[in-house]
Protein backbone atom coordinates (compact mmCIF):
# COMPACT_ATOMS: atom_id res chain seq x y z
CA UNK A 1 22.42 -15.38 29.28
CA UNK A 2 21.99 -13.10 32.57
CA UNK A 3 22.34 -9.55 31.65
CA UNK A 4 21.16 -8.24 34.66
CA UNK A 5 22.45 -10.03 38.16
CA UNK A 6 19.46 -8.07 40.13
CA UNK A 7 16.47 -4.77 40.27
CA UNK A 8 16.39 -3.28 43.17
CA UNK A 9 13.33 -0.74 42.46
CA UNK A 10 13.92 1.57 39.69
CA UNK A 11 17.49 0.31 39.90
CA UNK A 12 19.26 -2.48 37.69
CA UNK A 13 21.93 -3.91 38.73
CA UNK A 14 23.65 -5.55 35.41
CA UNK A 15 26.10 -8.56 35.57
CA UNK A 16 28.67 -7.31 33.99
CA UNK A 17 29.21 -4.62 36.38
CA UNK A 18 28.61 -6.70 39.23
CA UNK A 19 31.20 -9.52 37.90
CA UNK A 20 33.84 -6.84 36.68
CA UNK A 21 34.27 -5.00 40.57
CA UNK A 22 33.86 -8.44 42.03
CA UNK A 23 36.76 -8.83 39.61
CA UNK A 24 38.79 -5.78 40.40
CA UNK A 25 38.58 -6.35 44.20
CA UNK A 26 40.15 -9.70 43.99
CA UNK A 27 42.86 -8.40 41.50
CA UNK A 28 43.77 -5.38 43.63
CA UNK A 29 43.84 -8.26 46.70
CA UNK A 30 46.62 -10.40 44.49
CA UNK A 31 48.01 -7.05 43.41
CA UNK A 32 48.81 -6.49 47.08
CA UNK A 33 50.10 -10.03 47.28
CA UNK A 34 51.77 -9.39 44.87
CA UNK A 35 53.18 -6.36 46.37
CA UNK A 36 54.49 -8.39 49.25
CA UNK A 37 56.51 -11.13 47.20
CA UNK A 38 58.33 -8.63 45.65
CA UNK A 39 59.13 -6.71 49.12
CA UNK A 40 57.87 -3.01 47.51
CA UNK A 41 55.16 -1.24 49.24
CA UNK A 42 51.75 -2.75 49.60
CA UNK A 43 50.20 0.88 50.36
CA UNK A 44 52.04 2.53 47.06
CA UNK A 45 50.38 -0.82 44.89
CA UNK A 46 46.83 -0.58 46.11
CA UNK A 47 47.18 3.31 45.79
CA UNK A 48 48.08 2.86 42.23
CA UNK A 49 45.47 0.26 41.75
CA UNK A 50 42.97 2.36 42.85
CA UNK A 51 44.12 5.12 40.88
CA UNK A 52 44.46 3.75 38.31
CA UNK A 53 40.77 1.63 37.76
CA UNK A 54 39.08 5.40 39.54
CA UNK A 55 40.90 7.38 36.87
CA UNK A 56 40.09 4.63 33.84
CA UNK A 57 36.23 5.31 34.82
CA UNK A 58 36.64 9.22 35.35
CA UNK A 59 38.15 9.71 31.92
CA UNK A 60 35.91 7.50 30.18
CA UNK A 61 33.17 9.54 31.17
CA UNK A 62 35.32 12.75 29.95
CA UNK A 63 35.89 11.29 26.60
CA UNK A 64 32.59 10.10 26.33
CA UNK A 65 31.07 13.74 27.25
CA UNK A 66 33.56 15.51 24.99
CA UNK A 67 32.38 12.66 21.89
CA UNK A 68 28.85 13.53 22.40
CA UNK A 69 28.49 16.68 24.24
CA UNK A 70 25.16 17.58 22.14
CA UNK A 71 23.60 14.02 23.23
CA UNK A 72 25.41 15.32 26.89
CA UNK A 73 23.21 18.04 27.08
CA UNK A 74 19.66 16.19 26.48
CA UNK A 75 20.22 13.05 28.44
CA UNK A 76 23.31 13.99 30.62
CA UNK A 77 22.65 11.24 33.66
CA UNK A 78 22.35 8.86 30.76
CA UNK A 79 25.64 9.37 29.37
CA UNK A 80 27.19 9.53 32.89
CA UNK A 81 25.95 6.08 33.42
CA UNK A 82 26.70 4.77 30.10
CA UNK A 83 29.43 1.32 31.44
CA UNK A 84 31.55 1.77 28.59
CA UNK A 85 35.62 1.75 29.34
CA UNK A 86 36.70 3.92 26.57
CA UNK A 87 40.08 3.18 25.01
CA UNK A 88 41.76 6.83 25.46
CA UNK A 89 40.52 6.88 28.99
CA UNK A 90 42.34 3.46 29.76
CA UNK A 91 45.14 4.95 27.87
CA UNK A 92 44.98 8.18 30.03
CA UNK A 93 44.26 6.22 33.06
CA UNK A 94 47.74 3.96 32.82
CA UNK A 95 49.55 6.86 31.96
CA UNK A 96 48.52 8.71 35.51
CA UNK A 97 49.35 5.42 36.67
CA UNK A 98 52.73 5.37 35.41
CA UNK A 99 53.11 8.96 36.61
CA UNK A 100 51.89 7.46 40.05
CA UNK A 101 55.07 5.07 39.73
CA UNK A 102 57.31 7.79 38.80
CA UNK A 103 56.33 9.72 41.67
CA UNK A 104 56.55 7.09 44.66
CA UNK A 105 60.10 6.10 43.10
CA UNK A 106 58.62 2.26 42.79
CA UNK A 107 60.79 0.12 40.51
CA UNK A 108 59.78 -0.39 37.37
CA UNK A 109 60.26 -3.97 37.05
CA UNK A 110 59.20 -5.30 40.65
CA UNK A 111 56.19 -3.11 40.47
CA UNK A 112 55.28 -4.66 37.09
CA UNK A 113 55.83 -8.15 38.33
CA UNK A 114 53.48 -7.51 41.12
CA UNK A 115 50.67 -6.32 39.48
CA UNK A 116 51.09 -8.67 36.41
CA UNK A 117 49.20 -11.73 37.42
CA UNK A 118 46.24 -9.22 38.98
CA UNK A 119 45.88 -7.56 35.31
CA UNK A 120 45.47 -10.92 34.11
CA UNK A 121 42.85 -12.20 37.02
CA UNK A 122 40.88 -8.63 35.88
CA UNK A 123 41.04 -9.69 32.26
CA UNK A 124 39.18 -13.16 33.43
CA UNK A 125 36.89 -11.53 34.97
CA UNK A 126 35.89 -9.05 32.92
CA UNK A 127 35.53 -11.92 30.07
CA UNK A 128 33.34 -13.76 32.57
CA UNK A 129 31.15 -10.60 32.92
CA UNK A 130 31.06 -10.52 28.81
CA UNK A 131 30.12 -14.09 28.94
CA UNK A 132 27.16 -13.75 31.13
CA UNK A 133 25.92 -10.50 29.39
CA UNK A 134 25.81 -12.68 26.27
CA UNK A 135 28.13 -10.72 24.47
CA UNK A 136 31.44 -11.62 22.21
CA UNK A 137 29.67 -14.11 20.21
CA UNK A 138 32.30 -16.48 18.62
CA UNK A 139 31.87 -18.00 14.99
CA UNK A 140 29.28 -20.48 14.46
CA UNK A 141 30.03 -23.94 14.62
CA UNK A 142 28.51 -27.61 14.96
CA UNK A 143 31.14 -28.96 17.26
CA UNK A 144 30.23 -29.83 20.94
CA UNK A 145 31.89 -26.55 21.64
CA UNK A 146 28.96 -24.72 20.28
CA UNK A 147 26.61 -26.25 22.57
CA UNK A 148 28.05 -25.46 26.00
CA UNK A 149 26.48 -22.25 26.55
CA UNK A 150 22.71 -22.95 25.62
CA UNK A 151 21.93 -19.80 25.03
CA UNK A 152 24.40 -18.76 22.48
CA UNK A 153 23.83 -22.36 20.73
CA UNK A 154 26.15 -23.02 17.83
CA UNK A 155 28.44 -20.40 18.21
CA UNK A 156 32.13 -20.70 19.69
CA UNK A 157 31.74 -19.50 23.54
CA UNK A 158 34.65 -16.72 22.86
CA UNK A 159 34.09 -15.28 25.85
CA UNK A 160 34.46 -18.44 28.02
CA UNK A 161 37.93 -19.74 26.71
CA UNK A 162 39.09 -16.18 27.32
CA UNK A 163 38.32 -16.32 30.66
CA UNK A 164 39.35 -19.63 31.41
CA UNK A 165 42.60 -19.11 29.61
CA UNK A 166 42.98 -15.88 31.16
CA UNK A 167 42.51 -17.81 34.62
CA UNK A 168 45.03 -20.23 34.27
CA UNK A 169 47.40 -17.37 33.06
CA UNK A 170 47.08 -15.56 36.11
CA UNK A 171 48.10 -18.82 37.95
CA UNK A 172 50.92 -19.40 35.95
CA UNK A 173 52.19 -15.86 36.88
CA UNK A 174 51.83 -15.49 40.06
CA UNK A 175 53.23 -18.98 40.70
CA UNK A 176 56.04 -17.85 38.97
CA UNK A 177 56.41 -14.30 40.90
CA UNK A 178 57.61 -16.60 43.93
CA UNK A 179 60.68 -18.19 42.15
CA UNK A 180 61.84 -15.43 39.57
CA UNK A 181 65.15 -15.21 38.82
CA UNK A 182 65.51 -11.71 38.30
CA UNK A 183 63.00 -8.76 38.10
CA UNK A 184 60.75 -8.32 34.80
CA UNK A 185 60.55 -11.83 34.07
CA UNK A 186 56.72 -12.65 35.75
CA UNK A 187 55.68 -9.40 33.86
CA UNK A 188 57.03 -10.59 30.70
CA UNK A 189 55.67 -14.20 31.36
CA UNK A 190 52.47 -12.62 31.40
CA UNK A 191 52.49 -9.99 28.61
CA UNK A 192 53.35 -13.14 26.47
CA UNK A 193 50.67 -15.49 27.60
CA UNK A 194 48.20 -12.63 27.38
CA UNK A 195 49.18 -12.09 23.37
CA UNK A 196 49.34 -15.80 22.86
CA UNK A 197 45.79 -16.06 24.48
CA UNK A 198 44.33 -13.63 22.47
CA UNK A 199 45.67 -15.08 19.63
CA UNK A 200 44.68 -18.15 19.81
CA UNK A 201 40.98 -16.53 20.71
CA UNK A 202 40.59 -14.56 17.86
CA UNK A 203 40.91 -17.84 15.62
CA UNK A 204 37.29 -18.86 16.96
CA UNK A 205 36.01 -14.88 16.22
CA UNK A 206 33.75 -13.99 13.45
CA UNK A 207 36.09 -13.35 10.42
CA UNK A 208 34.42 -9.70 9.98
CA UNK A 209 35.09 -8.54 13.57
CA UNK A 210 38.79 -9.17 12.83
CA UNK A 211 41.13 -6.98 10.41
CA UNK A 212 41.00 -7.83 6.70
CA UNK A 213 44.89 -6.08 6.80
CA UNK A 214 47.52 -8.91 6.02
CA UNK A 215 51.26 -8.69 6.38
CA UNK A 216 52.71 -10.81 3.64
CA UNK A 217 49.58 -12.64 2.70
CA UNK A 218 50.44 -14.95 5.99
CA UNK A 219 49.34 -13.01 9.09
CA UNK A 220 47.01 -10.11 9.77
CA UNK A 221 48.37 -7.02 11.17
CA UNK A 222 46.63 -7.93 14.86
CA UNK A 223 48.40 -11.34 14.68
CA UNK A 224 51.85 -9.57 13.94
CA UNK A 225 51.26 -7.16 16.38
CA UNK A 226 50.48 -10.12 19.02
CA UNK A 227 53.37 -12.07 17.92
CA UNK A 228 55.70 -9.20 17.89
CA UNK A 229 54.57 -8.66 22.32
CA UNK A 230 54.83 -12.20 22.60
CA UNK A 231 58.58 -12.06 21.54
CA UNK A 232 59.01 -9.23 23.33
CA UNK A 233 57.45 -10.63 26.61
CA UNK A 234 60.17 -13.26 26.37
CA UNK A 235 62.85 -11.00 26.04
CA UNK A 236 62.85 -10.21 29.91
CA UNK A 237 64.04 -13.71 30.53
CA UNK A 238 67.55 -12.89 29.15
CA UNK A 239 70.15 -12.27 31.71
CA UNK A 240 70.42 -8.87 32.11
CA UNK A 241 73.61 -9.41 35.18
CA UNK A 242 74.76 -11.41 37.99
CA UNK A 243 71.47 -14.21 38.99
CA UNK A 244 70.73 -13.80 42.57
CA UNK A 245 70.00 -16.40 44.80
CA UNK A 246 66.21 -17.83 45.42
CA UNK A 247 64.99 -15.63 48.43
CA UNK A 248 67.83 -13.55 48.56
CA UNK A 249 67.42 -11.31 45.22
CA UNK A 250 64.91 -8.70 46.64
CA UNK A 251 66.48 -8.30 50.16
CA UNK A 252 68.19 -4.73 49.15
């Protein structure tokens, strides 16, 4: 594919990168948006944006150091410059961002709405980044499917329907931010089409990138994992008290 979007000099500027803060700008934008449906501060979401996607690179780095601290001490601007998002800084990262929410007193729920379809928009885009960096090869295959991407011919372009799918699920969500009935339910909306797109993925994934565990001889322990937040993302659609009128249910 296109690995590397530009050189500058000495300098190369890869695709992913360059797709993935494209990415995050417009997410934090709709996370603001977001922000403004829900009538919670604007200035308190992109804070905790910001925060948050900083503090996700930050610890990376620290976990990554800490890993290989020996390799650290040879090649240190290497490892500094190394793009992987490690999982324990991400975890870290959203937990200083839910100690950013605790902090400004945001609610839970509206806050989570807001910033629900932008997580998703960020997930497209960093799949589109993956897709252009020729990564995430999917299982091969002589469908017409396998020959959309000419460079990865015969193989299922993973990386493609997760981004498209991802897409359309941010739509869906932030259409349905603007007619709610009650906080929690756009956030749950989206943790449920999130599962049920990566579920559906993972069926066009190389079987030996996916878990050989199965629960029951049926599903594997990633697919009852996934169905178990899908069920769970639905749960925020019961009433939980009185429905408030369209337009009127934020106005305290």
């Amino acid at each position: 594919m296109h690995p590397h979007l530009a050189r500058i000099g000495p300098i190369t500027i890869p695709t992913f990168g360059a797709v993935a803060a494209l990415g995050l700008v417009l997410a934090i934008l709709l996370a603001a948006r977001g922000a403004r449906v829900m009538r919670i501060s604007e200035d308190a979401v992109w804070n905790l944006c910001l925060f948050t996607a900083a503090g996700t690179l930050i610890l990376s780095r620290v976990v990554i150091v800490v890993q290989v601290w020996k390799a650290f001490l040879h090649y240190p601007l290497y490892i500094l410059t190394l793009p992987t998002v490690t999982k324990f800084g991400l975890l870290l990262a959203l937990l200083c961002g839910v100690g950013y929410v605790f902090f400004k007193k945001l609610p839970w729920l509206r806050t989570a709405d807001a910033i629900a379809p932008a997580i998703l928009l960020l997930q497209a885009s960093l799949h589109l980044g993956t897709l252009f960096s020729g990564d995430d090869l999917g299982a091969s295959t002589t469908s017409p499917m396998g020959h959309i991407i000419r460079a990865d011919d015969g193989y299922h372009p993973v990386a493609l329907y997760s981004a498209v799918l991802s897409l359309l699920a941010a739509a869906i969500a932030f259409a349905w931010l603007h007619r709610e009935a009650q906080a929690g339910e756009t956030f749950g909306l989206s943790l449920t089409m999130a599962a049920l797109v990566r579920f559906f993925v993972d069926e066009f994934r190389p079987t030996y990138v996916l878990p050989d565990t199965f629960v029951g001889g049926f599903l594997r322990i990633d697919q009852l994992l996934l169905t178990l937040l899908a069920a769970a993302g639905l749960c925020f659609f019961f009433t939980r008290g009185k429905r408030l009128e369209q337009g009127a249910h934020y106005a305290q």
